[in-house]
Protein backbone atom coordinates (compact mmCIF):
# COMPACT_ATOMS: atom_id res chain seq x y z
CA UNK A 1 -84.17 53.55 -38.83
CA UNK A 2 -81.29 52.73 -41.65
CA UNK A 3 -80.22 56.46 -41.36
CA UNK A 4 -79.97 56.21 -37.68
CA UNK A 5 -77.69 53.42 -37.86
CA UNK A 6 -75.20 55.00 -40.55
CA UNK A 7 -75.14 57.80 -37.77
CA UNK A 8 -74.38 55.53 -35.05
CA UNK A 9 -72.08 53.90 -37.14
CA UNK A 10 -70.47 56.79 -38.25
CA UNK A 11 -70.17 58.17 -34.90
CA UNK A 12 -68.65 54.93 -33.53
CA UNK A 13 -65.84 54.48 -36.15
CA UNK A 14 -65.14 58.43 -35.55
CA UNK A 15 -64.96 57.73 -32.06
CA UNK A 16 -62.62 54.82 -32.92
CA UNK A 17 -60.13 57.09 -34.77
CA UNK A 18 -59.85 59.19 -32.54
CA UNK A 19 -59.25 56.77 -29.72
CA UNK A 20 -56.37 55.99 -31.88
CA UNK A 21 -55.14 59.06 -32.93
CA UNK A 22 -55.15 60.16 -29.11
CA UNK A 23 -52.65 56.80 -28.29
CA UNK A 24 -50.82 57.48 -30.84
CA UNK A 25 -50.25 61.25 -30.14
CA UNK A 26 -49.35 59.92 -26.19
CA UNK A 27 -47.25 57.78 -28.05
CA UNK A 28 -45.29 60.34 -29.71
CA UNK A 29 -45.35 62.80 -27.12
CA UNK A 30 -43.44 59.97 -24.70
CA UNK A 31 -41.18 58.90 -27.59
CA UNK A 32 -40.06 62.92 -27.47
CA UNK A 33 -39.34 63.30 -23.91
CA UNK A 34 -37.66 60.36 -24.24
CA UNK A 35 -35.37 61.85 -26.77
CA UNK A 36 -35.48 65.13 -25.37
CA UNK A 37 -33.79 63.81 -21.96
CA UNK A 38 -31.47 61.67 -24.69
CA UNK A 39 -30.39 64.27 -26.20
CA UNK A 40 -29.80 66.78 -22.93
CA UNK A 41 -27.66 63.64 -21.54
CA UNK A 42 -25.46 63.19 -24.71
CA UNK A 43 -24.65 66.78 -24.95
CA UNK A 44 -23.61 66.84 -20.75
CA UNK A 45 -21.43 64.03 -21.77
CA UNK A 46 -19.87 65.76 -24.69
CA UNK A 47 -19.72 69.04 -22.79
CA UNK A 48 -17.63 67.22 -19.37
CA UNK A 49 -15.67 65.65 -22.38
CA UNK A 50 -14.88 68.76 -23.96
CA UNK A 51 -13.44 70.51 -20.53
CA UNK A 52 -11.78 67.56 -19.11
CA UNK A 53 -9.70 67.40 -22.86
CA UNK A 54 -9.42 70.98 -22.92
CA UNK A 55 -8.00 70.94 -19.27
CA UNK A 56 -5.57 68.43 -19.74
CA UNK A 57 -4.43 69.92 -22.78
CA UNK A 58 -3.38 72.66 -20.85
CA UNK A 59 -0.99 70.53 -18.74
C-alpha cells in the first residue's frame, strides 16, 4: 500500500512538472512570435527609412 502511494505520488508531481513545463514552453513559443513579428516590423521600418534617405539624397 505505502509503495503504491510513492507511485501515485510520484506520478502526480511528474504530471505536475510537466503541466508546467508545457505552459511555460507555450509561453516561450508566444514570447518568440512576438519578437519574431517585432523584429520583421523594425527592419521594414529601417528598410523604407533607408530608401526614402537614399532617394532624397539623390535630389
Amino acid at each position: 500500500m505505502r509503495a503504491m502511494l510513492w507511485v501515485v505520488g510520484i506520478v502526480a508531481g511528474a504530471l505536475i512538472l510537466l503541466g508546467l513545463l508545457l505552459e511555460a514552453v507555450r509561453w516561450l513559443v508566444i514570447i518568440g512570435v512576438i519578437a519574431l513579428l517585432a523584429v520583421i516590423v523594425f527592419a521594414f521600418v529601417k528598410g523604407r527609412q533607408a530608401v526614402q534617405h537614399r532617394h532624397s539624397a539623390r535630389r
